[in-house]
Every structure is written in C-alpha cells, then in structure tokens.
C-alpha atoms as a PDB file:
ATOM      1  CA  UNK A   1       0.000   0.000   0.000  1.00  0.00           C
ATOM      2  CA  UNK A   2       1.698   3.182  -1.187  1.00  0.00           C
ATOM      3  CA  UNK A   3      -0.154   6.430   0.428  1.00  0.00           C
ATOM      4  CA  UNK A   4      -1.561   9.027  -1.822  1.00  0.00           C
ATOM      5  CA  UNK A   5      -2.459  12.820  -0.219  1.00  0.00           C
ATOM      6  CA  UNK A   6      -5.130  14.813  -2.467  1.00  0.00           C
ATOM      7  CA  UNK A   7      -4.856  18.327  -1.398  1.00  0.00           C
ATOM      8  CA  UNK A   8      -7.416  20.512  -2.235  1.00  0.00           C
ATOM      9  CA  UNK A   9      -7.694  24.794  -1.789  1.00  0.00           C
ATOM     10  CA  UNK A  10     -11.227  25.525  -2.189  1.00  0.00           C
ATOM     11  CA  UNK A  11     -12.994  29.230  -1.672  1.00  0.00           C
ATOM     12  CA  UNK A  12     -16.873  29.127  -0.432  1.00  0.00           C
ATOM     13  CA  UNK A  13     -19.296  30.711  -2.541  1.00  0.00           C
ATOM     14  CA  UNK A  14     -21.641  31.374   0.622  1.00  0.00           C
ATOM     15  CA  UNK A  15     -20.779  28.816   2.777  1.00  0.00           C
ATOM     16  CA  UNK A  16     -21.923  25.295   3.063  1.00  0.00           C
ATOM     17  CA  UNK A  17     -24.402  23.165   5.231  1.00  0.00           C
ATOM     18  CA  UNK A  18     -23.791  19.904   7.189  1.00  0.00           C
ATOM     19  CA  UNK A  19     -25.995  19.543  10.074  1.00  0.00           C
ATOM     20  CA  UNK A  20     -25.638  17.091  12.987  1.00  0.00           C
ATOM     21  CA  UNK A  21     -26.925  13.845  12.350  1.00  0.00           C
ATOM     22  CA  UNK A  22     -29.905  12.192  14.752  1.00  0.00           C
ATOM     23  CA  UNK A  23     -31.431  16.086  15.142  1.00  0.00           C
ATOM     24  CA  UNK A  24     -34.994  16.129  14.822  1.00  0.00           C
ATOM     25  CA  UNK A  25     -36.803  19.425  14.802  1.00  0.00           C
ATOM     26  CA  UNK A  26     -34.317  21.606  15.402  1.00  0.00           C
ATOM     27  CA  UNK A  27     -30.957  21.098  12.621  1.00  0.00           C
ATOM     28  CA  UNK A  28     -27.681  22.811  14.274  1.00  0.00           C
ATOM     29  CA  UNK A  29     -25.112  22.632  11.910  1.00  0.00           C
ATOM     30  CA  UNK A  30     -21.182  21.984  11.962  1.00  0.00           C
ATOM     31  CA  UNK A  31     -18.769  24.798  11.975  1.00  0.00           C
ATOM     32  CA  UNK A  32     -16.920  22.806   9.557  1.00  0.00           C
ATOM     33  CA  UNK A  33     -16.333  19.803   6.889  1.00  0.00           C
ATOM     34  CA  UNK A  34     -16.843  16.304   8.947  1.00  0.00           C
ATOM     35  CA  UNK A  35     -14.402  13.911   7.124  1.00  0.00           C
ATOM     36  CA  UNK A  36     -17.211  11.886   5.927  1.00  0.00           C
ATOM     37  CA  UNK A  37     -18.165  15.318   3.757  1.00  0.00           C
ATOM     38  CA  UNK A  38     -13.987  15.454   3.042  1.00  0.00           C
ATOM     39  CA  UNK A  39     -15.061  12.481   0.925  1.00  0.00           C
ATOM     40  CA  UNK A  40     -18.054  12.544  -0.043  1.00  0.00           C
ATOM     41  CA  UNK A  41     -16.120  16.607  -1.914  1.00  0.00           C
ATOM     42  CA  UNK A  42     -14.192  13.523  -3.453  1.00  0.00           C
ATOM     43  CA  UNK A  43     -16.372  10.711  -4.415  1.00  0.00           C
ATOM     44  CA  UNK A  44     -18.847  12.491  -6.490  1.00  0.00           C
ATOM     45  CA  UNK A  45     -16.626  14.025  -9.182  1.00  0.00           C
ATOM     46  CA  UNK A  46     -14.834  10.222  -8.601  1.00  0.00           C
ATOM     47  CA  UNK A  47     -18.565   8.521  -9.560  1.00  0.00           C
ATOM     48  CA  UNK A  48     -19.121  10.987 -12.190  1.00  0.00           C
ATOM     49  CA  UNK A  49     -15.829  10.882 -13.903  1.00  0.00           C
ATOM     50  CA  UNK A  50     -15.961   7.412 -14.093  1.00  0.00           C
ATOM     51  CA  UNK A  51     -19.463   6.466 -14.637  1.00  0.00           C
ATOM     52  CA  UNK A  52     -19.883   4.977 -11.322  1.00  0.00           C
ATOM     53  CA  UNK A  53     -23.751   4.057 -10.092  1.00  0.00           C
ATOM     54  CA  UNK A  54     -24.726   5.078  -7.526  1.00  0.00           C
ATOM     55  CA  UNK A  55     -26.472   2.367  -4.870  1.00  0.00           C
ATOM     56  CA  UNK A  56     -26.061   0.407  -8.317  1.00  0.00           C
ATOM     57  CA  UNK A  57     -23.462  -1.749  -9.701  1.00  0.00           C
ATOM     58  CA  UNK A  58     -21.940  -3.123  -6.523  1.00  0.00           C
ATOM     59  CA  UNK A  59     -22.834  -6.887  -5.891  1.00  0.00           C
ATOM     60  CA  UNK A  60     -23.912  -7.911  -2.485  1.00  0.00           C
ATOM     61  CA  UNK A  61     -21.292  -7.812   0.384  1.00  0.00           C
ATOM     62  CA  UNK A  62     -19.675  -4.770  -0.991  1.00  0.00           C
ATOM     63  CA  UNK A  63     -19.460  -0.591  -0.803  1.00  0.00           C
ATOM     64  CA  UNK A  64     -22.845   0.251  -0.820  1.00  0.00           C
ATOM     65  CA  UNK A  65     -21.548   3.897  -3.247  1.00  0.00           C
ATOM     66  CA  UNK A  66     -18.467   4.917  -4.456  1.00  0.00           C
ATOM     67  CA  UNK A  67     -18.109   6.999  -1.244  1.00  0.00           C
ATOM     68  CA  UNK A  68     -18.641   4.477   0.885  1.00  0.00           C
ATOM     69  CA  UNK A  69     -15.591   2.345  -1.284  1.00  0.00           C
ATOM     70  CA  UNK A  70     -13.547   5.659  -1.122  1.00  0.00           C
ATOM     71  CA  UNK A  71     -14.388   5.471   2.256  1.00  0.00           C
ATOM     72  CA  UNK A  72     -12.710   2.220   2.591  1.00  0.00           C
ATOM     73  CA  UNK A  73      -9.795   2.966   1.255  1.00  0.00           C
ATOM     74  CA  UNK A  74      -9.087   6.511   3.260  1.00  0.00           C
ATOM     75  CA  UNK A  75      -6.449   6.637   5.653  1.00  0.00           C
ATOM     76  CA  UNK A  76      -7.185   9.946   7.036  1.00  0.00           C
ATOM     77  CA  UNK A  77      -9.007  13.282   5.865  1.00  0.00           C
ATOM     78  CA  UNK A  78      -9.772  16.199   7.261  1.00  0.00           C
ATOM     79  CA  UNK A  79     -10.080  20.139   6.646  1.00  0.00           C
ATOM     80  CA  UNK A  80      -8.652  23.746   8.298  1.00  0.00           C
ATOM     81  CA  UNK A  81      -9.366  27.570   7.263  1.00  0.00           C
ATOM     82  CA  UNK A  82      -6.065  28.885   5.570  1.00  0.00           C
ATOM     83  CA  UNK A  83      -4.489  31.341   7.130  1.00  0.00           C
ATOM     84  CA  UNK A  84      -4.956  33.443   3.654  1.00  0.00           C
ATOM     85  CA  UNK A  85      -8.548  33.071   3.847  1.00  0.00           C
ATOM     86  CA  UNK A  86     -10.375  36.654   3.106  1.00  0.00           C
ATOM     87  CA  UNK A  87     -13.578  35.127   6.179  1.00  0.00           C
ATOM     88  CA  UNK A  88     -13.451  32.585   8.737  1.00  0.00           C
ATOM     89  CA  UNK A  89     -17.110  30.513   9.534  1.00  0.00           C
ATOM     90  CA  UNK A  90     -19.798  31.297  11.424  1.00  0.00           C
ATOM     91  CA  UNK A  91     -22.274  28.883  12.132  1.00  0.00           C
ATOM     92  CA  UNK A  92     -26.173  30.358  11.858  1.00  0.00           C
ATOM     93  CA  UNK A  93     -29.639  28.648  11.944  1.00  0.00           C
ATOM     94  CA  UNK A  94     -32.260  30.322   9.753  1.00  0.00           C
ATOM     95  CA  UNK A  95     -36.213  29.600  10.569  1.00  0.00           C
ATOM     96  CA  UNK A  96     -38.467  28.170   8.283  1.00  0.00           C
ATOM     97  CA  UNK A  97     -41.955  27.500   7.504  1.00  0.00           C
ATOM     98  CA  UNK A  98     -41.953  23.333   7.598  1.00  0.00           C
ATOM     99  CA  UNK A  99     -45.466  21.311   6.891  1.00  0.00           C
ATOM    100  CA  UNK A 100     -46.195  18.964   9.977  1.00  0.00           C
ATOM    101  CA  UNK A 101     -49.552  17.855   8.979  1.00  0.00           C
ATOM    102  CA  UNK A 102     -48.344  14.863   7.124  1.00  0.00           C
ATOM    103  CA  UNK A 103     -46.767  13.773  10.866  1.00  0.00           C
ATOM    104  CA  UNK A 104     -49.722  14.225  12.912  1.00  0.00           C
ATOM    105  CA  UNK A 105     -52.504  12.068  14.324  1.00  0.00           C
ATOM    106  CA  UNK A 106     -55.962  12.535  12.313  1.00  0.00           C
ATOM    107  CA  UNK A 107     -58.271  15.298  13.290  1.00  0.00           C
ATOM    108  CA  UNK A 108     -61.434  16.026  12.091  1.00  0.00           C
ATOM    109  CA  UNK A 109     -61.321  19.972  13.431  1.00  0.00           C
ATOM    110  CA  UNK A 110     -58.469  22.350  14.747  1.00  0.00           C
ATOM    111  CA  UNK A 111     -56.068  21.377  12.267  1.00  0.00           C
ATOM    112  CA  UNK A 112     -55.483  24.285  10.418  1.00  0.00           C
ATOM    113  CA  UNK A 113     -53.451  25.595  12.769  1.00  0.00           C
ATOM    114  CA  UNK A 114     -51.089  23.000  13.619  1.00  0.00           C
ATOM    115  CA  UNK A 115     -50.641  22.317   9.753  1.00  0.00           C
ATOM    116  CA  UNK A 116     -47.130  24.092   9.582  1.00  0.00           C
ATOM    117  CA  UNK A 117     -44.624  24.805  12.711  1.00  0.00           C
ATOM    118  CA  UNK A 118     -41.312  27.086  12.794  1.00  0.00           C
ATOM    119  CA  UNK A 119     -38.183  24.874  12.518  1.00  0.00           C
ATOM    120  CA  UNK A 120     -34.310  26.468  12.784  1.00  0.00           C
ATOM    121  CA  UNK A 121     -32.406  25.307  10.151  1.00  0.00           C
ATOM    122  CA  UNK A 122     -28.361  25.700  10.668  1.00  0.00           C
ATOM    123  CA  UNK A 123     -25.801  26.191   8.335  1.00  0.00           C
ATOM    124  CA  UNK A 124     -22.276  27.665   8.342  1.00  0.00           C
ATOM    125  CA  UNK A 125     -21.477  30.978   6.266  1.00  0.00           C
ATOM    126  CA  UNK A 126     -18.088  32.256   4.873  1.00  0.00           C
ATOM    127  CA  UNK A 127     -18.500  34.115   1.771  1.00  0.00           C
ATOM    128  CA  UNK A 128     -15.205  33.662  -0.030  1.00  0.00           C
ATOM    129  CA  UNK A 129     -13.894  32.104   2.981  1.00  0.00           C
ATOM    130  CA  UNK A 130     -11.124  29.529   1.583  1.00  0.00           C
ATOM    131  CA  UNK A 131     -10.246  25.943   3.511  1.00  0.00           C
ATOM    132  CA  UNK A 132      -7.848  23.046   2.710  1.00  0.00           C
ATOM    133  CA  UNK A 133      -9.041  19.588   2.030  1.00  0.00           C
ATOM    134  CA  UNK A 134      -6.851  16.814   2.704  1.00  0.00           C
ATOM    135  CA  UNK A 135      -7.710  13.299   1.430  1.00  0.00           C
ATOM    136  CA  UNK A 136      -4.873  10.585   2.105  1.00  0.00           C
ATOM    137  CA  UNK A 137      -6.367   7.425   0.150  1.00  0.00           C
ATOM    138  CA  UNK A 138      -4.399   3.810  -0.797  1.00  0.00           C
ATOM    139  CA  UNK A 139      -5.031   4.814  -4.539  1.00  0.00           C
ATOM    140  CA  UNK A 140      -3.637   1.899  -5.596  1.00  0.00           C
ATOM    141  CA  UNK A 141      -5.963  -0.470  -3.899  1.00  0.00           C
ATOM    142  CA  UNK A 142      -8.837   1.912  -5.166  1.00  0.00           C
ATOM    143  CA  UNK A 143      -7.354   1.650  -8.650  1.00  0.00           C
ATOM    144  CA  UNK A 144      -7.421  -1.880  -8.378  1.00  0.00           C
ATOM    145  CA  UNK A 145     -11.234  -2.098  -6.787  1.00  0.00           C
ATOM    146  CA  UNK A 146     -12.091  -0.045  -9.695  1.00  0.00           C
ATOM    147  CA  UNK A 147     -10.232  -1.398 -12.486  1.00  0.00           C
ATOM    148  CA  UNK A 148      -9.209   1.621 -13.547  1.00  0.00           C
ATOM    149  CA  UNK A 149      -5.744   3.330 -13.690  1.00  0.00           C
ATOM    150  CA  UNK A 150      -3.934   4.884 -10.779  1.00  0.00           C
ATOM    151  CA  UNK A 151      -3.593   8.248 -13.399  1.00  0.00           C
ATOM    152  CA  UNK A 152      -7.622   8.105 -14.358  1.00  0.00           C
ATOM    153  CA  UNK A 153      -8.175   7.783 -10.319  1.00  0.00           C
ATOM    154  CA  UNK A 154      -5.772  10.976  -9.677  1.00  0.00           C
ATOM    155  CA  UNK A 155      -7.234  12.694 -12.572  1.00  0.00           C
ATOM    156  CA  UNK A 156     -10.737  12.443 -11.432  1.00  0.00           C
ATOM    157  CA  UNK A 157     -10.467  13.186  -7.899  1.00  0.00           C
ATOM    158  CA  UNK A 158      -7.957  15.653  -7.650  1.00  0.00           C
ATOM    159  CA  UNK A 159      -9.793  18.818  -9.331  1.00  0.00           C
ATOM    160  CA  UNK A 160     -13.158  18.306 -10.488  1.00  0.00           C
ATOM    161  CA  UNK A 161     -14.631  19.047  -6.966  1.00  0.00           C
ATOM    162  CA  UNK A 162     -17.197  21.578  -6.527  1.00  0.00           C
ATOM    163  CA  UNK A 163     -19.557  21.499  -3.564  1.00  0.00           C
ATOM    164  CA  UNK A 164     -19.156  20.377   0.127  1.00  0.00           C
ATOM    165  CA  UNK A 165     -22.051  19.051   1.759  1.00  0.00           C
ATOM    166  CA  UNK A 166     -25.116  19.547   0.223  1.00  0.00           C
ATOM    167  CA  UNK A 167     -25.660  20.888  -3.366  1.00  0.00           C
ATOM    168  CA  UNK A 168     -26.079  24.252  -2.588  1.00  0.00           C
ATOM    169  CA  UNK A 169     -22.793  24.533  -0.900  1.00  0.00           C
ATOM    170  CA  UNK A 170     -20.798  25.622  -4.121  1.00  0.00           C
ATOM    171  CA  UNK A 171     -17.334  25.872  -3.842  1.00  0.00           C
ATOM    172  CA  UNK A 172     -14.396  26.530  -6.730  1.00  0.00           C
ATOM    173  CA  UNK A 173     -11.000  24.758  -6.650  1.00  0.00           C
ATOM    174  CA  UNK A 174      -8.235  27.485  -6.818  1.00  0.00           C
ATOM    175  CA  UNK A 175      -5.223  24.650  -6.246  1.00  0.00           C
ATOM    176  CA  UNK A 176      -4.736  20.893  -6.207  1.00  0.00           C
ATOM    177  CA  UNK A 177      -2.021  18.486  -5.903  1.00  0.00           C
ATOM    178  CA  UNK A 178      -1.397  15.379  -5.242  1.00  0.00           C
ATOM    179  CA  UNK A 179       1.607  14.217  -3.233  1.00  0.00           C
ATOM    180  CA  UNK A 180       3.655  11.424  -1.712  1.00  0.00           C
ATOM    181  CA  UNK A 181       2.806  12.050   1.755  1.00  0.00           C
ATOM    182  CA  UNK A 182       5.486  12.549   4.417  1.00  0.00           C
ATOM    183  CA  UNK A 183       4.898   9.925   7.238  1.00  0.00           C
ATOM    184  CA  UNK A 184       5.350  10.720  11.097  1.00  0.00           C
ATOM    185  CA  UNK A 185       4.961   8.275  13.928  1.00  0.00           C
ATOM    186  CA  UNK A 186       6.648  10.973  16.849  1.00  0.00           C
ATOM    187  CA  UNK A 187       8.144  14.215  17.527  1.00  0.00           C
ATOM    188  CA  UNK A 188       5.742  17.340  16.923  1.00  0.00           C
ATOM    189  CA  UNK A 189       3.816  18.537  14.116  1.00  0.00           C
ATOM    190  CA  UNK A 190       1.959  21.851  13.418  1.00  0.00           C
ATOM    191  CA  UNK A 191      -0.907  22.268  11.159  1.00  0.00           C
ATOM    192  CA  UNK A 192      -4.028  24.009  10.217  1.00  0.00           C
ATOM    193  CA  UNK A 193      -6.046  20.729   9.470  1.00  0.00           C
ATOM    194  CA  UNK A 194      -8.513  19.672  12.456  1.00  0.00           C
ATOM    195  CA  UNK A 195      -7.380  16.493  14.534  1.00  0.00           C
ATOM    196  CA  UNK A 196      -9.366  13.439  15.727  1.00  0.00           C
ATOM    197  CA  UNK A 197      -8.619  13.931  19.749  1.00  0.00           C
ATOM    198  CA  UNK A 198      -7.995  10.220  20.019  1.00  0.00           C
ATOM    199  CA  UNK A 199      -5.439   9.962  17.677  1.00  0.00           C
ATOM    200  CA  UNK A 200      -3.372  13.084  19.018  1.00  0.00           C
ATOM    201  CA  UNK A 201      -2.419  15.216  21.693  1.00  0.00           C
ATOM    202  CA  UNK A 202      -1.942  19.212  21.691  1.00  0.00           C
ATOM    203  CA  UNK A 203       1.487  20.188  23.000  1.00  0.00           C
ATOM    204  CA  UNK A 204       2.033  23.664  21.839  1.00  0.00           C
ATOM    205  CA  UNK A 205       0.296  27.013  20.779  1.00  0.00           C
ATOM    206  CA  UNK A 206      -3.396  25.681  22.642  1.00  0.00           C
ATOM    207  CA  UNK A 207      -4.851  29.121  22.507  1.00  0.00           C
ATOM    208  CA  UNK A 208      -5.145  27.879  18.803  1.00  0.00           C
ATOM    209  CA  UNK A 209      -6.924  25.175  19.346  1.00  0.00           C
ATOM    210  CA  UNK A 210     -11.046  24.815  19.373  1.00  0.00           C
ATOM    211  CA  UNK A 211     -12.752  21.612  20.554  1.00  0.00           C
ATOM    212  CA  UNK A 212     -15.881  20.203  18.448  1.00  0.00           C
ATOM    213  CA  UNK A 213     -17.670  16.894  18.482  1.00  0.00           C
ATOM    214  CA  UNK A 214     -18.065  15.499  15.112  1.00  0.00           C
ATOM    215  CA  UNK A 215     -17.945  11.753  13.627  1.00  0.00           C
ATOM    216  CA  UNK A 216     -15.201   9.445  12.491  1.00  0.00           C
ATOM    217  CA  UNK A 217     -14.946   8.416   9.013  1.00  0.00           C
ATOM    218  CA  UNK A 218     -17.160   5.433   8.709  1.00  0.00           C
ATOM    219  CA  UNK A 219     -18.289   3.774   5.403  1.00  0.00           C
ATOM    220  CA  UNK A 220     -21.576   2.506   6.965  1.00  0.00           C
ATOM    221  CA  UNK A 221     -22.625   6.233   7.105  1.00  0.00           C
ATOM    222  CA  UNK A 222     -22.158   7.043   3.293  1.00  0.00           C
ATOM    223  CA  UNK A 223     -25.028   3.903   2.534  1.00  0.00           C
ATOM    224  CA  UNK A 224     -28.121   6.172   4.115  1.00  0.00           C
ATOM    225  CA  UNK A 225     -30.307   4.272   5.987  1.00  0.00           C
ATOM    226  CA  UNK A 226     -30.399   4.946   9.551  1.00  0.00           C
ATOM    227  CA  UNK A 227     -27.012   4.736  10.777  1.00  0.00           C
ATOM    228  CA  UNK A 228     -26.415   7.111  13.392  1.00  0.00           C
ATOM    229  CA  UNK A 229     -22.678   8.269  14.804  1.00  0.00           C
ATOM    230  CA  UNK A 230     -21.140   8.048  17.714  1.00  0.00           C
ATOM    231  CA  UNK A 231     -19.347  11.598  18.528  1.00  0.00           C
ATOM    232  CA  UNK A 232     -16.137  12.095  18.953  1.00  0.00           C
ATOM    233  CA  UNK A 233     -13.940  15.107  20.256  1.00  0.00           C
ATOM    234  CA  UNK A 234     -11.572  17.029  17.170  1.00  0.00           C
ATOM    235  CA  UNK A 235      -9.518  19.161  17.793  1.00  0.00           C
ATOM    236  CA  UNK A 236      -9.503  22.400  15.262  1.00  0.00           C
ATOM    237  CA  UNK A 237      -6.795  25.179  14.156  1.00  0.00           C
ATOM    238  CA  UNK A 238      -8.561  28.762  14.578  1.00  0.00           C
ATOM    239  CA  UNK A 239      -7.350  32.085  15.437  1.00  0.00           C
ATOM    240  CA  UNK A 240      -7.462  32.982  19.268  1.00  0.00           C
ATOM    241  CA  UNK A 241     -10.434  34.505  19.138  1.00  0.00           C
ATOM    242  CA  UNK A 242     -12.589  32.011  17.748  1.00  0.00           C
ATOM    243  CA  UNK A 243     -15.439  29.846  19.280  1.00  0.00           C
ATOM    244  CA  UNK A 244     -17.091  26.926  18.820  1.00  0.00           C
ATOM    245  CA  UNK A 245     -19.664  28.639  16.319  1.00  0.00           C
ATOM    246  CA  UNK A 246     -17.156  31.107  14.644  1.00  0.00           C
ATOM    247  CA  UNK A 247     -14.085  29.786  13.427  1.00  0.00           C
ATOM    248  CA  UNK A 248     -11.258  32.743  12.303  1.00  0.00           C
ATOM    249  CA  UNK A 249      -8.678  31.544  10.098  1.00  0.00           C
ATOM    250  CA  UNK A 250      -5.104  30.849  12.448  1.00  0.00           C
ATOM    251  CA  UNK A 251      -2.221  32.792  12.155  1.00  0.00           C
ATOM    252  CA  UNK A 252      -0.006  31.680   9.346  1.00  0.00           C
ATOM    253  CA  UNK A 253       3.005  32.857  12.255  1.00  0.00           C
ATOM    254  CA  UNK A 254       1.701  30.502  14.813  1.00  0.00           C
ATOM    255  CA  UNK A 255       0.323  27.237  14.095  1.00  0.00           C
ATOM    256  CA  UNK A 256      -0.457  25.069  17.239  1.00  0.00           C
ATOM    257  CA  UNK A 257       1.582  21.614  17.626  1.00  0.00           C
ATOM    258  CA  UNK A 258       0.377  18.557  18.338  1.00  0.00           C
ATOM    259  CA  UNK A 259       2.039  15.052  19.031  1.00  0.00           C
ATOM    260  CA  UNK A 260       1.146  12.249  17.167  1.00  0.00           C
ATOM    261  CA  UNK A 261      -0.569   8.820  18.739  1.00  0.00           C
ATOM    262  CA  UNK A 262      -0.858   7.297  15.608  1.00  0.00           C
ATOM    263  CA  UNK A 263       0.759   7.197  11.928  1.00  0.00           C
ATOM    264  CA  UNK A 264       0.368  11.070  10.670  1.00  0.00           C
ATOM    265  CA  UNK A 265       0.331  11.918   6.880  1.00  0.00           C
ATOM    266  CA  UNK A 266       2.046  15.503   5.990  1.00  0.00           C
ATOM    267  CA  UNK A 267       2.290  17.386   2.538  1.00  0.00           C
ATOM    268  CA  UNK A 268       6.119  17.973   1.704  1.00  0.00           C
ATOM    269  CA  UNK A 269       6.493  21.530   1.886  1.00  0.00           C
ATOM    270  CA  UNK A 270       3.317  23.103   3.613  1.00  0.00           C
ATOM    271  CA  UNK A 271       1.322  22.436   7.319  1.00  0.00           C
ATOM    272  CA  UNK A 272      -0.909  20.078   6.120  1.00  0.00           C
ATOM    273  CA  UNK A 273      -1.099  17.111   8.201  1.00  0.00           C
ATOM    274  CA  UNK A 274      -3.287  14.872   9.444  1.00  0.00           C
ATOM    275  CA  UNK A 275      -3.668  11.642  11.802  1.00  0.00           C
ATOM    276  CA  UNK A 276      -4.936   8.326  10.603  1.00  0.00           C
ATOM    277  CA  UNK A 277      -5.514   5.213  11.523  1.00  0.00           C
END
C-alpha cells in the first residue's frame, strides 16, 4: 500500500451546510467539513468521472456507493481555514416554515393551525472564505477495486470538486495536488487541518486550538439508511479569538503543535497534516 495525499484549496461561494446527524426538529449545523463530507467533496466528481452508479453496480457484500468504497480505502481526511482566507465561519440557523400535517394524528377539526410549525435550520457561512481539504487514500488499492488506472483515479479526484455538503454549498478549486505524503509516527507537528482527539495530543500554541464533536470516518454512514454516529472530540486550528460557532482563520506565524498517537500523513512543503488510523 503506497499512500496518496489529495490536497485541495477551495474558496466558499456562501458557505456550506452539514448539520448534525440524529437532530430532529431543530438542525444545528457543523462549523466545519466532517471527514465523511472530506469524501463525499471527493467521491462524487470520482462517480461521475468514471461512470460509477450510484447504490447500483456493486454486488452484495460490498461498498454500498463509491463513497462508501472511497471510504474504505481513506487513511485519514480532514479540513482547516487557511491562514490566507479573506472570512473565517460562522455557524447560523435560519427559521423556516416546515409542513407537519403529514406527521400528525388525524383530526377532524383544529387542524389548520397546527398544519405548519417554525423549525431552525443551521448552516455555516463564509463568503469567499477559503479551507484546505486533505484526502490521504491507498489509490492503488482503489485503482485496483475499480479497475481503472492509478492516473484516471488521480485525474478524477484531484480537481473536479465543486460542492461540500449539500448541493447548494458551491465551492471553486483554486489549487490541487497530489503528493507522496510525508509519514510521522513521533516528535511534533503543526498544522491548520482539524485532529481526531484520540489519535493526538496538543502540546504547543493551545490558545489555537477549538474543541468540536463530530464523527469518524465510517463507510456505513455514506449507505443512508439509519445509521447514526457516535461523537467524537476534534480538535480544530482557529485564530485565538474564535469559538465553537465562529471559526477565524489561524495565524499563518503561529500554528499550534500537536504530538502524534498514531501514523500522521504531511504534505512535503506546507502544514498540512493529518492523523490516521
């Protein structure tokens, strides 16, 4: 297995939506990319590329969509505000008008009132606001899962990107590579990429540093249905003065540190890393 790290700069149009899974009538949203929506950026210009079906053409037994069989074959992905970024993220929750009727017990009078309720519906906005995806995938075991060539794979998933989360969240690829990764299994690292806690352990620069719960990468969750995730604590880069609901781009000075736990992918040349497993 020979590591592959896509690297993807991406500028918001608006911002993008991705709201905590298991809500019901209220939808808070996520200040920022989960890594199932790292891949999921991935796996649709991937399944449109290359003609994949999707919920279609896999037998029994295997991926369920070609995210879910990216999904399989990810190491580690994750996301972080550039430091060059012209907005940070700030996580909002709009009301709407929603039609409950449909939900409701059968009445034969009073219903015209409870026919439609108020329900907050979350998002996170950054016009022009620019992040970093980071995809490190075994591209040769996808290439050979796919029958298709390592250089068609690359090709496909490197640049034709062009929304995160949810169709409205539009985005436009100003730079992608893809690299060799550099591997480190001690000593210090910084970064701007978010961190699964579990994986790694802050050690310098902390004021930098804002806790969220989000979900491991899980292929199950890319088949619909009704998986639901377990959370788990990330650690994300952000400027001092960020909270859990606005996220400022960090410093491109000072970059917090963090020691690894686990094998840790980096890009060559800039502070892109990122613990897998």
């Amino acid at each position: 297995m020979k590591p592959l790290m896509l690297v993807s700069k991406v500028e918001l149009a608006w911002g993008f939506s991705v709201r905590y899974a298991g809500a019901s009538a209220a939808q808070p949203a996520l200040p920022i990319p989960p890594p199932t929506t790292i891949v999921g950026f991935y796996a649709e210009p991937l399944a449109r590329l290359l003609g994949l079906a999707e919920y279609r053409g896999f037998p029994a037994k295997r991926p369920c969509s070609p995210a879910a069989l990216l999904a399989e074959h990810t190491l580690a992905a994750s996301a972080g505000l550039n430091s060059d970024s012209r907005s940070g993220l700030v996580v909002h929750s709009d009301l709407s008008h929603v039609a409950t009727l449909p939900y409701q017990r059968r009445r034969k009078t009073g219903w015209e009132k409870l026919a439609f309720a108020a329900q907050a519906v979350g998002a996170a906005y950054g016009p022009a606001a620019r992040l970093y995806l980071a995809l490190v995938v075994d591209v040769e075991g996808l290439s050979r899962k796919l029958g298709e060539t390592v250089e068609s794979i690359i090709s496909a998933l490197a640049w034709a990107g062009w929304r995160l989360g949810s169709k409205e969240g539009l985005v436009s690829v100003i730079h992608a590579e893809a690299v060799e990764p550099v591997t480190l299994t001690g000593g210090v690292f910084e970064t701007i990429l978010y961190q699964e806690g579990g994986l790694v352990e802050p050690f310098s620069k902390v004021e930098l540093i804002r806790d969220i719960y989000m979900w491991r990468l899980d292929p199950k969750l890319l088949c619909g249905g009704e998986a639901i995730p377990d959370y788990i604590l990330y650690h994300i880069p952000a400027a001092a003065s960020s909270t859990s609901s606005i996220l400022l781009p960090p410093p491109s000075t000072e970059l917090p540190g963090f020691s690894p736990r686990s094998r840790v992918y980096c890009h060559p040349s800039k502070p892109l890393c990122v613990a897998g497993r």
